[in-house]
Every structure is written in structure tokens, then in C-alpha cells.
C-alpha atoms as a PDB file:
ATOM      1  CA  UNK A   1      81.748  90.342  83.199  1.00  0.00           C
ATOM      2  CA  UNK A   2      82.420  88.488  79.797  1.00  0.00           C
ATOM      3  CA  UNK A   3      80.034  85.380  78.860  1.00  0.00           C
ATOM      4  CA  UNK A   4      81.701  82.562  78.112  1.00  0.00           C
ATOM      5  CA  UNK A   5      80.900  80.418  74.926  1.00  0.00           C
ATOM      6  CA  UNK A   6      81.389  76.884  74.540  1.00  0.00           C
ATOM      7  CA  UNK A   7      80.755  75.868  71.355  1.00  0.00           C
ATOM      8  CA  UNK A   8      78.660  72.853  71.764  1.00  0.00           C
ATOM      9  CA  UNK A   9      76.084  75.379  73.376  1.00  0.00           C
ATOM     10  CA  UNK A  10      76.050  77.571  69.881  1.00  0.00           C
ATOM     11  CA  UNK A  11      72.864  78.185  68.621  1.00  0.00           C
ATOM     12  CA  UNK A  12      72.465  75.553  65.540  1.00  0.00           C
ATOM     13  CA  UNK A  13      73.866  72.602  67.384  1.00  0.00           C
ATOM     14  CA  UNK A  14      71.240  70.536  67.065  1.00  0.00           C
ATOM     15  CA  UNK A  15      70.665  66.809  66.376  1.00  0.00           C
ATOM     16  CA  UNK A  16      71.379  64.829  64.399  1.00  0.00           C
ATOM     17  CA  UNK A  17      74.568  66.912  63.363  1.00  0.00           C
ATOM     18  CA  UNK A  18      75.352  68.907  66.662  1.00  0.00           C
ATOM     19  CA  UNK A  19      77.889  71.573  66.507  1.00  0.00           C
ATOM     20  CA  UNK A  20      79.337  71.571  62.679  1.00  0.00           C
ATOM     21  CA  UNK A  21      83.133  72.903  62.588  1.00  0.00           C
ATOM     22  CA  UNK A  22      84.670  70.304  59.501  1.00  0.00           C
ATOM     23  CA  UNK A  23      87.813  72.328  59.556  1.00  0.00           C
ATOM     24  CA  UNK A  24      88.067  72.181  63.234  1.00  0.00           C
ATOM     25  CA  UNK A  25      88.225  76.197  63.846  1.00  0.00           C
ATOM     26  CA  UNK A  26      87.273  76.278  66.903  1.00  0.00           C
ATOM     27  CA  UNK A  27      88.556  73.816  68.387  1.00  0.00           C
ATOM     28  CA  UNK A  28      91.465  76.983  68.635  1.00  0.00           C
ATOM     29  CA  UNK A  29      89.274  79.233  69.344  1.00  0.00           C
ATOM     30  CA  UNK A  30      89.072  80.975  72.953  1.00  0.00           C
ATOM     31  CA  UNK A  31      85.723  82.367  73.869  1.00  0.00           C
ATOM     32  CA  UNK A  32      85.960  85.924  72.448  1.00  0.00           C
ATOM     33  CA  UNK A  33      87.723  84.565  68.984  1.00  0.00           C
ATOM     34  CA  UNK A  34      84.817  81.988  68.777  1.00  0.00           C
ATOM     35  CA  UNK A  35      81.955  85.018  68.978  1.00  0.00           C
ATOM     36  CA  UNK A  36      84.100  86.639  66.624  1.00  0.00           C
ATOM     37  CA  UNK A  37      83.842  84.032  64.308  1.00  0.00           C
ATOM     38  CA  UNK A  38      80.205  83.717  64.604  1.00  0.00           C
ATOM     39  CA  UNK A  39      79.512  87.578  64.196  1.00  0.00           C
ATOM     40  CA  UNK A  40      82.112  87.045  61.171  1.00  0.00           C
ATOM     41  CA  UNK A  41      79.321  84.134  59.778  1.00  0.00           C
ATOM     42  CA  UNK A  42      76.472  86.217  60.313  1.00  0.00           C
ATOM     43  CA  UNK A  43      77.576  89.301  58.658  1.00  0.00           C
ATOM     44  CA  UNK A  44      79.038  87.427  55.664  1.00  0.00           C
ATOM     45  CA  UNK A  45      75.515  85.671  55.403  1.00  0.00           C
ATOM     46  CA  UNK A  46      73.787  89.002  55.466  1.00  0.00           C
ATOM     47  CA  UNK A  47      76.280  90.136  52.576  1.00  0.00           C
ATOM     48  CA  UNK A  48      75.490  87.556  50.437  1.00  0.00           C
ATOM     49  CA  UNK A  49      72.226  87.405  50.881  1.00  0.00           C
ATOM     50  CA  UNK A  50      71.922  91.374  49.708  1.00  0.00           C
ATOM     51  CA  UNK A  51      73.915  89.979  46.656  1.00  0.00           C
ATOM     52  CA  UNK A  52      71.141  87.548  45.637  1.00  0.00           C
ATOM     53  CA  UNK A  53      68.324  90.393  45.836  1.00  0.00           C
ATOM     54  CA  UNK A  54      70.809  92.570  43.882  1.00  0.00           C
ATOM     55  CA  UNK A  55      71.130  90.010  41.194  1.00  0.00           C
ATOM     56  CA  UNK A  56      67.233  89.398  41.066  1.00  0.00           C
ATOM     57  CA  UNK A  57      66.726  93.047  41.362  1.00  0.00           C
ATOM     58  CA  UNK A  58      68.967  93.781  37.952  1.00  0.00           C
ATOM     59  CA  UNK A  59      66.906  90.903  36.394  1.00  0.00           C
ATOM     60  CA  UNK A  60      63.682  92.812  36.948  1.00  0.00           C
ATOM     61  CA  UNK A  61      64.957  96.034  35.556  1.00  0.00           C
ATOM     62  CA  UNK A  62      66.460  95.120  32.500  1.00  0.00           C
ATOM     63  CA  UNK A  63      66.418  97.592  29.685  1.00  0.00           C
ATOM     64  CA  UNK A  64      65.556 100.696  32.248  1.00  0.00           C
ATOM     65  CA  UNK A  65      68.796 101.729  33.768  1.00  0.00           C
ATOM     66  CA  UNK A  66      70.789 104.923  33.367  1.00  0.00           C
ATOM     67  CA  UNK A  67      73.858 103.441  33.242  1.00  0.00           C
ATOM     68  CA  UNK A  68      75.571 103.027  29.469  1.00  0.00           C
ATOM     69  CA  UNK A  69      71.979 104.402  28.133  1.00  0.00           C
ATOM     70  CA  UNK A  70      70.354 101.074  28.317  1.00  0.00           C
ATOM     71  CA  UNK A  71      72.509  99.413  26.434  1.00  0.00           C
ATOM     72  CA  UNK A  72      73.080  96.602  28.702  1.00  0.00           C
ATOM     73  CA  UNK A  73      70.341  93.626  27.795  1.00  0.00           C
ATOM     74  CA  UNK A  74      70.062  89.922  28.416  1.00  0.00           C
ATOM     75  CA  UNK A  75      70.442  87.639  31.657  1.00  0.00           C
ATOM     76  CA  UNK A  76      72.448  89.450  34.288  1.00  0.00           C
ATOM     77  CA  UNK A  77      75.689  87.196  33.796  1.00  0.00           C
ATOM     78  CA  UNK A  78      76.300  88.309  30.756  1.00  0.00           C
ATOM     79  CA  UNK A  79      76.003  92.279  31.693  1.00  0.00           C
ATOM     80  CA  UNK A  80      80.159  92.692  32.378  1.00  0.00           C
ATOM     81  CA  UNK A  81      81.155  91.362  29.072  1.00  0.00           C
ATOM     82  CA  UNK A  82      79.003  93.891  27.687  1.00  0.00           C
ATOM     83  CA  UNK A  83      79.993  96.786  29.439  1.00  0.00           C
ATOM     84  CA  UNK A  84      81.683  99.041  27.383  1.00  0.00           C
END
């Protein structure tokens, strides 16, 4: 058997919002597209969060890398102009 998903009984439909779809996705959606798309929003959350601890992470490390013998310095949004 295959749950069914309605999408005002998401988790994170709560007052005073309720569900949140601006762009109206799933209002298209059939059950199995709409867990798609919320596996979709979860994993791409996941992703970026690993991004931000990657960013802090090359903060915290400065000047001790192997990579281009150290060369690399400063705030991390600078590093890929200075690659060489």
C-alpha cells in the first residue's frame, strides 16, 4: 500500500502560515511527486547546510593547508581569485 499525502497535513503547516507553496507547486503535484518534492527540500537543505560548515571550516584553517603550499590567505571569499 502507498500513503497518501495531502499537503495541508505536511509537517511545517502550522499556524499562522499553514502550508507555504508561493509558487503553487503542489497544487500539481500527485501524492508521490509531492514526497518527491519534499525529499528533494530536505536533501538540498542538508547540502547547504554542509556548505556553511565547509566555509567556516576553511576560515579556521587558514594558512595550514596543503593545497598551493599555503599560499592561499585572507577571508575565504577571496581564496578563488587567488588561486593560481
Amino acid at each position: 500500500t502507498s500513503l497518501q499525502y495531502a499537503k495541508e497535513d505536511l509537517v511545517g503547516a502550522i499556524p499562522p502560515v499553514g502550508f507555504f507553496d508561493p509558487l503553487g507547486f503542489a497544487d500539481k503535484a500527485d501524492s508521490p511527486t509531492l514526497k518527491r518534492y519534499r525529499e528533494a527540500e530536505l536533501t538540498h537543505g542538508r547540502v547547504a547546510m554542509l556548505a556553511v560548515v565547509g566555509f567556516l571550516v576553511g576560515e579556521a584553517v587558514e594558512g595550514s593547508s596543503f593545497l598551493f603550499d599555503a599560499s592561499i590567505s585572507g577571508p575565504a571569499i577571496t581564496h578563488l581569485s587567488q588561486v593560481p
